[in-house]
C-alpha atoms as a PDB file:
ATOM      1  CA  UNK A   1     -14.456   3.247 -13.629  1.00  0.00           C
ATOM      2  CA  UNK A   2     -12.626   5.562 -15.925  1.00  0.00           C
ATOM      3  CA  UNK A   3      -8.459   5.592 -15.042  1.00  0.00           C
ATOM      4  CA  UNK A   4      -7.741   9.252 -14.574  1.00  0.00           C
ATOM      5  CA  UNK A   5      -4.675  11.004 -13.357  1.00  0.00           C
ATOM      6  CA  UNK A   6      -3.418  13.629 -11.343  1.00  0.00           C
ATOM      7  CA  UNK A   7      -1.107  15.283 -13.423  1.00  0.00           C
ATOM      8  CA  UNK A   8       2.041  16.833 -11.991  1.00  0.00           C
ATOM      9  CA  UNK A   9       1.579  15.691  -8.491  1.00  0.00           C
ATOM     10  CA  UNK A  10       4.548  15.826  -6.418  1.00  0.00           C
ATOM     11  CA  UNK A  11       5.694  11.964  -5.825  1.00  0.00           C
ATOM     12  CA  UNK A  12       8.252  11.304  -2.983  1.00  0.00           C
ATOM     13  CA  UNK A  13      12.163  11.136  -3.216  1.00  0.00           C
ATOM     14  CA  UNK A  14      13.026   7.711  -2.437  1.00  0.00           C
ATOM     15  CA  UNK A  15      16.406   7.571  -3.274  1.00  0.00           C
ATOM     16  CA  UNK A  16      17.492   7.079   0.254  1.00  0.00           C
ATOM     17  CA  UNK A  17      15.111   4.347   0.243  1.00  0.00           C
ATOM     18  CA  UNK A  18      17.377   1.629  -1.295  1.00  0.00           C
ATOM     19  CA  UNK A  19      20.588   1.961   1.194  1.00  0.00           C
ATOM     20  CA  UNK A  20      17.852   2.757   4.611  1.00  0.00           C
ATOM     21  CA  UNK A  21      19.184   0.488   7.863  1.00  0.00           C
ATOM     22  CA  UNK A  22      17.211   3.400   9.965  1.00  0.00           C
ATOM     23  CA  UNK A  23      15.655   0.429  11.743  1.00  0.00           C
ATOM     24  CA  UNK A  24      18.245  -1.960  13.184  1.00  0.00           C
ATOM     25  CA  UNK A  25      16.479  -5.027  14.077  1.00  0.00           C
ATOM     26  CA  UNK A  26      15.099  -5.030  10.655  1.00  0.00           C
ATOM     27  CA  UNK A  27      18.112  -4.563   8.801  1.00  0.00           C
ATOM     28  CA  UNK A  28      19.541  -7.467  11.171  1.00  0.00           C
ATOM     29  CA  UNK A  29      16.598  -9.587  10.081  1.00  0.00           C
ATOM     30  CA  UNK A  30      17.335  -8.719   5.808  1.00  0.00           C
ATOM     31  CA  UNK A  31      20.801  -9.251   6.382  1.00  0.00           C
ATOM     32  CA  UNK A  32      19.986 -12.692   7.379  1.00  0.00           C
ATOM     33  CA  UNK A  33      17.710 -13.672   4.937  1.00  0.00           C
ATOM     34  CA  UNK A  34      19.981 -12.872   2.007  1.00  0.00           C
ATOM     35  CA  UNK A  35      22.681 -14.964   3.681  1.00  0.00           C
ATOM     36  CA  UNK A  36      20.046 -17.400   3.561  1.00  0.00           C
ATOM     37  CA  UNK A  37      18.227 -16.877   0.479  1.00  0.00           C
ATOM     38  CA  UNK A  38      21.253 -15.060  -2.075  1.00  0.00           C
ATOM     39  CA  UNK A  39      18.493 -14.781  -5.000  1.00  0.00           C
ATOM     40  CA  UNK A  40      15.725 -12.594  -3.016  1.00  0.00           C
ATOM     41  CA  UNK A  41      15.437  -8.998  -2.906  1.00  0.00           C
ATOM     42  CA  UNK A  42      15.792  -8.718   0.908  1.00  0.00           C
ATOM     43  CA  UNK A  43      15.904  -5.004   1.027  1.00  0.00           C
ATOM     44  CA  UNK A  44      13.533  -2.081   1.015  1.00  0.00           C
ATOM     45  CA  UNK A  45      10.594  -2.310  -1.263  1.00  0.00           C
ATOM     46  CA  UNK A  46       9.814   0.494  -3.166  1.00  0.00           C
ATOM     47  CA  UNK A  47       6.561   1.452  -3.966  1.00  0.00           C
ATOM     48  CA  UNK A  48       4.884   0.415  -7.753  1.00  0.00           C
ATOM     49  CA  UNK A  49       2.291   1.785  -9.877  1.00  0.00           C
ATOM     50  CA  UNK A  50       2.070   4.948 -11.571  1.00  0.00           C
ATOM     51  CA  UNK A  51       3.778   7.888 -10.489  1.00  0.00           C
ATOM     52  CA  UNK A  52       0.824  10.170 -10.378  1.00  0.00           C
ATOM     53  CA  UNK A  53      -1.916   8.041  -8.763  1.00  0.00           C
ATOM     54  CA  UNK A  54      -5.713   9.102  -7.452  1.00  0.00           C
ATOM     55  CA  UNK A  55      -5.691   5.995  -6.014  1.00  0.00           C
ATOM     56  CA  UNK A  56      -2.933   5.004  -3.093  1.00  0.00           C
ATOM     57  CA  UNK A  57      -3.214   1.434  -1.446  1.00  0.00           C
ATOM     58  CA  UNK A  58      -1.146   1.255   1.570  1.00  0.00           C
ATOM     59  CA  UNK A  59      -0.083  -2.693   3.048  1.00  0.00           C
ATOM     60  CA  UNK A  60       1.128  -3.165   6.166  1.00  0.00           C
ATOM     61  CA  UNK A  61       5.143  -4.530   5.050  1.00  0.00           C
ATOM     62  CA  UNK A  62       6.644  -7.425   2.745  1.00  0.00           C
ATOM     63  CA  UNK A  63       5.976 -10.257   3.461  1.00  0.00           C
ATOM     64  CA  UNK A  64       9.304 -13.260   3.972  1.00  0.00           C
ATOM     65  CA  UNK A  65       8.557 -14.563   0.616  1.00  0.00           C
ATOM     66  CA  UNK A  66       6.654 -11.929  -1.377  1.00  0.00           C
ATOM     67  CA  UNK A  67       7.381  -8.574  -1.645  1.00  0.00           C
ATOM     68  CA  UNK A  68      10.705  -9.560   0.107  1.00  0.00           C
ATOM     69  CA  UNK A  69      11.189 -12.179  -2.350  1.00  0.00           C
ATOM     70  CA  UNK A  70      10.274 -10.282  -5.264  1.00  0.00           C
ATOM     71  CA  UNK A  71      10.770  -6.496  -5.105  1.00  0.00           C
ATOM     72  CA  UNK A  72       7.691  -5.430  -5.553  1.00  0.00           C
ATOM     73  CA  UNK A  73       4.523  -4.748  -2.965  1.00  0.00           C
ATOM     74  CA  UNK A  74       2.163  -7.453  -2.515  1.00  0.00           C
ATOM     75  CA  UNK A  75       4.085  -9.682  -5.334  1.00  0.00           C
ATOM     76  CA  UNK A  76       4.289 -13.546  -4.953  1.00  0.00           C
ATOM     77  CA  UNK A  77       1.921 -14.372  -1.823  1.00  0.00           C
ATOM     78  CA  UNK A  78      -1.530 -14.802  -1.515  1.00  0.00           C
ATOM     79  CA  UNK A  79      -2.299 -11.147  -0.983  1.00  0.00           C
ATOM     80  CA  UNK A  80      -1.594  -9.933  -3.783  1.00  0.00           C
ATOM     81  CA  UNK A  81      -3.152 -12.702  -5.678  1.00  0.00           C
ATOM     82  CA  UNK A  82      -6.816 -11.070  -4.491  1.00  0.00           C
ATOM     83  CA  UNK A  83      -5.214  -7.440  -4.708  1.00  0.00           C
ATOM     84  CA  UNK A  84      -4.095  -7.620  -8.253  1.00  0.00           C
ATOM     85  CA  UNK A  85      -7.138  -9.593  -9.325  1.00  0.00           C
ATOM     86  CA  UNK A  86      -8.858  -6.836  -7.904  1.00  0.00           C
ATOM     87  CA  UNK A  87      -7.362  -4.290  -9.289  1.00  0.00           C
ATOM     88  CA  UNK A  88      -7.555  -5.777 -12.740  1.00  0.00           C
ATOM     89  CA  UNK A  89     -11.586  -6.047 -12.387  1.00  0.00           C
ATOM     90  CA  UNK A  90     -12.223  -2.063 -11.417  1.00  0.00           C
ATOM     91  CA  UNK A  91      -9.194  -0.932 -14.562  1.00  0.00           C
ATOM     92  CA  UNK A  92      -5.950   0.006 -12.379  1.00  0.00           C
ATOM     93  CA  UNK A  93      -4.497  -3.221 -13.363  1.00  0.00           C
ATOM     94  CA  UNK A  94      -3.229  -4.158 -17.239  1.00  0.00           C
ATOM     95  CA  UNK A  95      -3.404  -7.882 -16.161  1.00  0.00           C
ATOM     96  CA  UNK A  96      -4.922  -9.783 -12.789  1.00  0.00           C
ATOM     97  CA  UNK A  97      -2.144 -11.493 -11.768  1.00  0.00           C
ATOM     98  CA  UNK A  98       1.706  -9.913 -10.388  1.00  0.00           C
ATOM     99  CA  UNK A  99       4.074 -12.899 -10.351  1.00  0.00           C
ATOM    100  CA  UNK A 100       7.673 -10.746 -10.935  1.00  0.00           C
ATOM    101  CA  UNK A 101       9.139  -7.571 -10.519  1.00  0.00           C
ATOM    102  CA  UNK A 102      10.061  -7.620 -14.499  1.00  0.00           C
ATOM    103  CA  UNK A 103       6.281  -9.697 -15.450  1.00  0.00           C
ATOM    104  CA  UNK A 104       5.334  -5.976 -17.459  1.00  0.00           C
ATOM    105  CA  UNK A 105       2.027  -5.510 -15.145  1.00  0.00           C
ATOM    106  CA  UNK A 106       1.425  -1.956 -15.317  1.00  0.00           C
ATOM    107  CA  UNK A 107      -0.729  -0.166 -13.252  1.00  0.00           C
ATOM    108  CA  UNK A 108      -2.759   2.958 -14.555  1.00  0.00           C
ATOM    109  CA  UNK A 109      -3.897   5.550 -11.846  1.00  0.00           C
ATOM    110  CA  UNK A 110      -2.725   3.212  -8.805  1.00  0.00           C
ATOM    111  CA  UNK A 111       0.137   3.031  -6.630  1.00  0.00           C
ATOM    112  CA  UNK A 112       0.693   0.513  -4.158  1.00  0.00           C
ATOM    113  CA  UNK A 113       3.144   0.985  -1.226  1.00  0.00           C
ATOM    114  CA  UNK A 114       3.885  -0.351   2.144  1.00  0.00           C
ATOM    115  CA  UNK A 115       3.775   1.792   5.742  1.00  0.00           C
ATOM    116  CA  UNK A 116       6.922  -0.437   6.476  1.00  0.00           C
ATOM    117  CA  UNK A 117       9.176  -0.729   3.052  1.00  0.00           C
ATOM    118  CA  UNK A 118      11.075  -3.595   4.901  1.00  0.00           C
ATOM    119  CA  UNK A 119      10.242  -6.730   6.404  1.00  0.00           C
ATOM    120  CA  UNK A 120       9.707  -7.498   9.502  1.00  0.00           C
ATOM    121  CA  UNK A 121       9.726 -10.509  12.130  1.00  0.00           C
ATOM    122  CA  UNK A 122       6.367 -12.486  12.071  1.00  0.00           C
ATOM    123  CA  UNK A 123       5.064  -9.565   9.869  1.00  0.00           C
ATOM    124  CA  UNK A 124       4.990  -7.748  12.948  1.00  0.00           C
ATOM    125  CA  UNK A 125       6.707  -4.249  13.158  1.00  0.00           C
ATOM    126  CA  UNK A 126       7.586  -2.717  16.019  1.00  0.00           C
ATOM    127  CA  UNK A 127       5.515   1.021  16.711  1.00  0.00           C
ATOM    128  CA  UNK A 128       8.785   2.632  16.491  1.00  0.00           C
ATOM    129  CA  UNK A 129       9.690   0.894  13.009  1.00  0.00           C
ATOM    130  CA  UNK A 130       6.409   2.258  12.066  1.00  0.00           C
ATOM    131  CA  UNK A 131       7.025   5.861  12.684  1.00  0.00           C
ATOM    132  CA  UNK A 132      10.561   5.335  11.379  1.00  0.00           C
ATOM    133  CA  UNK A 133       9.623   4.774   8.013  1.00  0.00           C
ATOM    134  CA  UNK A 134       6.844   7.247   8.581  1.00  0.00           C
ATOM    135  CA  UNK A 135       9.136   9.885   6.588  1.00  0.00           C
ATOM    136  CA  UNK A 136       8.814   7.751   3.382  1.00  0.00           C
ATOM    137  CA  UNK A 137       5.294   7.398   3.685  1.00  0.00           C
ATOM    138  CA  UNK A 138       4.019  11.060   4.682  1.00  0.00           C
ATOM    139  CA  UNK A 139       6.258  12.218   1.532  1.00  0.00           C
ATOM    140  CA  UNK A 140       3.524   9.627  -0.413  1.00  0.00           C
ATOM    141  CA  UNK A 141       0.313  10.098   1.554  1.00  0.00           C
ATOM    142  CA  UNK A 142       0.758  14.563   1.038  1.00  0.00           C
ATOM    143  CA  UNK A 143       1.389  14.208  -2.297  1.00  0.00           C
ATOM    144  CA  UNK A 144      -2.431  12.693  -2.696  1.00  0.00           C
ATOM    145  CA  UNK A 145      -4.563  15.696  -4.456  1.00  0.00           C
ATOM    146  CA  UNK A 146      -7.806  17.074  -3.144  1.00  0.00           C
ATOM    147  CA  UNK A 147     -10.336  14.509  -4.753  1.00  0.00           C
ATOM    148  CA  UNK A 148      -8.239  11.632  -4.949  1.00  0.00           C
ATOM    149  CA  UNK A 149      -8.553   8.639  -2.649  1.00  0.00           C
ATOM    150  CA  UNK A 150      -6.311   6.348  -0.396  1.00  0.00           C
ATOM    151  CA  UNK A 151      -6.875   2.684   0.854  1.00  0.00           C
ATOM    152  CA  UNK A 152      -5.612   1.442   4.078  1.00  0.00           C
ATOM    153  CA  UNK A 153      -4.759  -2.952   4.307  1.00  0.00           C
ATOM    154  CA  UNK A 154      -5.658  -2.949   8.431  1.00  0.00           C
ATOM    155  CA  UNK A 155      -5.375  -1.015  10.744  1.00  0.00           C
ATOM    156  CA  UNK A 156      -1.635  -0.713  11.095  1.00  0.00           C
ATOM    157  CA  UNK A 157      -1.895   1.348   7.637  1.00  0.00           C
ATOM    158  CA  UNK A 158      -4.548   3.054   8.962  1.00  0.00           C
ATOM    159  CA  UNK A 159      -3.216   4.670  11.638  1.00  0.00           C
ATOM    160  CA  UNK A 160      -0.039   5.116   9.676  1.00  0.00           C
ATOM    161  CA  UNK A 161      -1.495   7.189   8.051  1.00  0.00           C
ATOM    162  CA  UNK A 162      -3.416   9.459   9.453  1.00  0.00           C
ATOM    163  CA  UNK A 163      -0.318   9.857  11.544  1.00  0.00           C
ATOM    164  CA  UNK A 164       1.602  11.046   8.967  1.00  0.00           C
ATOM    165  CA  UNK A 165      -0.999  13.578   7.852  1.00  0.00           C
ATOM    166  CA  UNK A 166      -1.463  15.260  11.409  1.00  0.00           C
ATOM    167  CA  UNK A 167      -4.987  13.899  11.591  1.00  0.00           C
ATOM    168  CA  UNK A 168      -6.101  12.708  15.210  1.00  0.00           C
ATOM    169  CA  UNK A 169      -7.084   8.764  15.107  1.00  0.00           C
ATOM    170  CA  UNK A 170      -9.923   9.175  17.471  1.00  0.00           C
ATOM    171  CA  UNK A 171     -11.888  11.508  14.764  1.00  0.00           C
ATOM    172  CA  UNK A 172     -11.053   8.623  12.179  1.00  0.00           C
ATOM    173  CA  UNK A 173     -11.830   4.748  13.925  1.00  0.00           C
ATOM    174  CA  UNK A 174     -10.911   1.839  11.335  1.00  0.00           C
ATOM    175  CA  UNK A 175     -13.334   0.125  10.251  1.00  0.00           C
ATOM    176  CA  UNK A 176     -13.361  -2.149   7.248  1.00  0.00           C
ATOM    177  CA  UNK A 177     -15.839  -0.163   4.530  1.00  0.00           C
ATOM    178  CA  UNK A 178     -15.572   2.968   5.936  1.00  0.00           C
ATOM    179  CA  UNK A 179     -14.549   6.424   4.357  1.00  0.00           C
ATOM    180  CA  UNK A 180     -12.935   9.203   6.161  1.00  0.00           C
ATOM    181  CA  UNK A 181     -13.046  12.780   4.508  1.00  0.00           C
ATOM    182  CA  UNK A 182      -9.294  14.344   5.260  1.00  0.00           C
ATOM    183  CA  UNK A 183      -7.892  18.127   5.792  1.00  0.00           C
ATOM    184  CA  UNK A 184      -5.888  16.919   2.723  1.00  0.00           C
ATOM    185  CA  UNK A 185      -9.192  17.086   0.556  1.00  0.00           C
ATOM    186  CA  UNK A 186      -8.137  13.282  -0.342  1.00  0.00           C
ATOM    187  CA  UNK A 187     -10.509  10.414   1.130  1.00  0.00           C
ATOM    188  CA  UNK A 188      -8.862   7.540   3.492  1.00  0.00           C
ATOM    189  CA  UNK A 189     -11.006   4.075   3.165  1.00  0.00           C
ATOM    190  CA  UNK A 190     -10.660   1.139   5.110  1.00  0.00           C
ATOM    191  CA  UNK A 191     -10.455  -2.659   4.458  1.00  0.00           C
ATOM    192  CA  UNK A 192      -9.165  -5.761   6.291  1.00  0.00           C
ATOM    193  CA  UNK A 193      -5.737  -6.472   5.014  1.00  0.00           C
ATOM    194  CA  UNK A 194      -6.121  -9.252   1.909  1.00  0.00           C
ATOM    195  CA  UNK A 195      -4.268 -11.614   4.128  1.00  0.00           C
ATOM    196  CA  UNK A 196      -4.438 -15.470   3.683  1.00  0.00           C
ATOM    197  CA  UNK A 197      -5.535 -15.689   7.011  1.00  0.00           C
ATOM    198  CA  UNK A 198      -8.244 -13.383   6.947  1.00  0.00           C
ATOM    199  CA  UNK A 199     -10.157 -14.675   4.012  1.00  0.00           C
ATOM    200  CA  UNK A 200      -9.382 -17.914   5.141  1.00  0.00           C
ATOM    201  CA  UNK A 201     -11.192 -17.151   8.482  1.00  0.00           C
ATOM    202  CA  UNK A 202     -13.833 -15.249   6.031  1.00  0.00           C
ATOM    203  CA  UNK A 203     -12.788 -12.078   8.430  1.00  0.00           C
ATOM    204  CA  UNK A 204     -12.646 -10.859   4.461  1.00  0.00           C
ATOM    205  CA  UNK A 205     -14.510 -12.319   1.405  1.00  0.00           C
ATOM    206  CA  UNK A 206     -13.717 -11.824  -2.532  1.00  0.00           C
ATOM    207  CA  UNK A 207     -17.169  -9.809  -2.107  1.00  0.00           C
ATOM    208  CA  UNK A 208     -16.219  -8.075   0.997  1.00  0.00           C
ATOM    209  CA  UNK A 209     -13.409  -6.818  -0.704  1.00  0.00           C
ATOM    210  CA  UNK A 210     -14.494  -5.645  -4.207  1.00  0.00           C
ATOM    211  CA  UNK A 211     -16.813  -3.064  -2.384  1.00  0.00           C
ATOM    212  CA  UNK A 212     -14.560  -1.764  -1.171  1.00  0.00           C
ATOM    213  CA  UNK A 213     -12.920  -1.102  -4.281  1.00  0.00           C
ATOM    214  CA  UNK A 214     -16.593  -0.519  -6.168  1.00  0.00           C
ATOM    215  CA  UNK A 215     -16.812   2.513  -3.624  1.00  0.00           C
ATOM    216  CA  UNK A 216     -14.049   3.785  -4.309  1.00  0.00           C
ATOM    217  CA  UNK A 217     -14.149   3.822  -7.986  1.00  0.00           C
ATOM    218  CA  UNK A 218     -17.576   5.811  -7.529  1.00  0.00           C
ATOM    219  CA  UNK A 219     -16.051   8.093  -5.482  1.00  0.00           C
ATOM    220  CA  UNK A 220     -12.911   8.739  -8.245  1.00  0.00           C
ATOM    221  CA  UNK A 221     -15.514   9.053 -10.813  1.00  0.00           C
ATOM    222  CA  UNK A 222     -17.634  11.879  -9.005  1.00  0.00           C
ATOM    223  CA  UNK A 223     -14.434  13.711  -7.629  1.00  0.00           C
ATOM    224  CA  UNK A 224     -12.609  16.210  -9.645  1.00  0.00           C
ATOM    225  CA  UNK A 225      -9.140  16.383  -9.124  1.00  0.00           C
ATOM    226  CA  UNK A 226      -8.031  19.700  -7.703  1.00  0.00           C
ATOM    227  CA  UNK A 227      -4.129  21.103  -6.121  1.00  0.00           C
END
């Protein structure tokens, strides 16, 4: 897979990201873990890679003590152990492992991002804390160019998504492997979420996974970028 770019595609504002308490049980909940736990980020998680992606993974939230640890999607739990080896294997990632916010692991056509930026109780958010947040992620999800490609972690992401794009969920069933063409003229594909406990139930192998990613590197490769 060759890393491409988009160009000048339009990325979101999130400068209201950093200060957001639109959710109240989960700003309860971050408020309490930095009592507990002064050194973590416990705040909204921005999203990290480059700026003008093809490629758009989208996680379900932070997790207590990665992303919400860290500052940085999918950084310092199991998750993004297989994520960021992954990426590394198919070119998006300079190095295979993300173990800090400040570790200089770049991504290079890839942006990673959450459908909730903050976490929540048993890494379960609330429907409503989903479409809160929602405005963050359509800003991401519409900036996605005709030929480029976005990856939904479960199903929580997946419907997330298509939500936030106007697209009806019955026309577009999750399905781990599965590709959904979009009015966007971007591609949605599915996986499991890289979750301990789903590879750990084998719900989700290494292999499982990486064709995911092998599909969607073919599909990058034979797709112009147009818009």
């Amino acid at each position: 897979m060759t890393a491409k770019t988009t160009g000048a595609v339009r990325q979101p504002a999130l400068t209201a990201l950093a200060g957001c308490e639109a959710c109240p049980r989960l700003a309860g909940l971050l408020r309490d873990v930095r009592s507990r736990h002064p050194d973590y980020h416990a705040a909204p998680v921005a999203p990290f890679g480059d700026p003008s992606p093809r490629l758009l993974i989208v996680g379900l939230a932070p997790g207590m003590h990665g992303a919400n640890r860290t500052g940085r999607p999918f950084t310092g739990d199991y998750a993004g152990e297989l994520l960021y080896a992954t990426l590394h294997k198919y070119g998006w990632g300079s190095v295979p492992q993300s173990v800090a916010a400040d570790d200089g692991l770049q991504l290079t056509g890839c942006r990673i991002t959450n459908a909730v930026k903050c976490l929540p109780p048993d890494n379960k958010p609330l429907p409503d804390e989903v479409r809160r947040c929602g405005a963050f992620l359509e800003a991401e999800v519409r900036a996605m160019a005709r030929g480029t490609a976005i990856l939904a972690l479960g199903v929580v992401a997946h419907t997330a998504v298509l939500r936030q794009l106007g697209e009806r969920a019955a026309a577009h069933p999750f399905a781990h492997g599965a590709e959904h063409s979009l009015a966007t003229g971007a591609s949605l594909f599915d996986s499991y979420h890289c979750s301990r406990y789903n590879t750990n139930t084998r719900r989700l192998t290494v292999a499982m996974f990486e064709v995911v990613f092998a599909r969607i590197a073919d599909y990058l490769d034979a797709s112009p970028v147009t818009g």
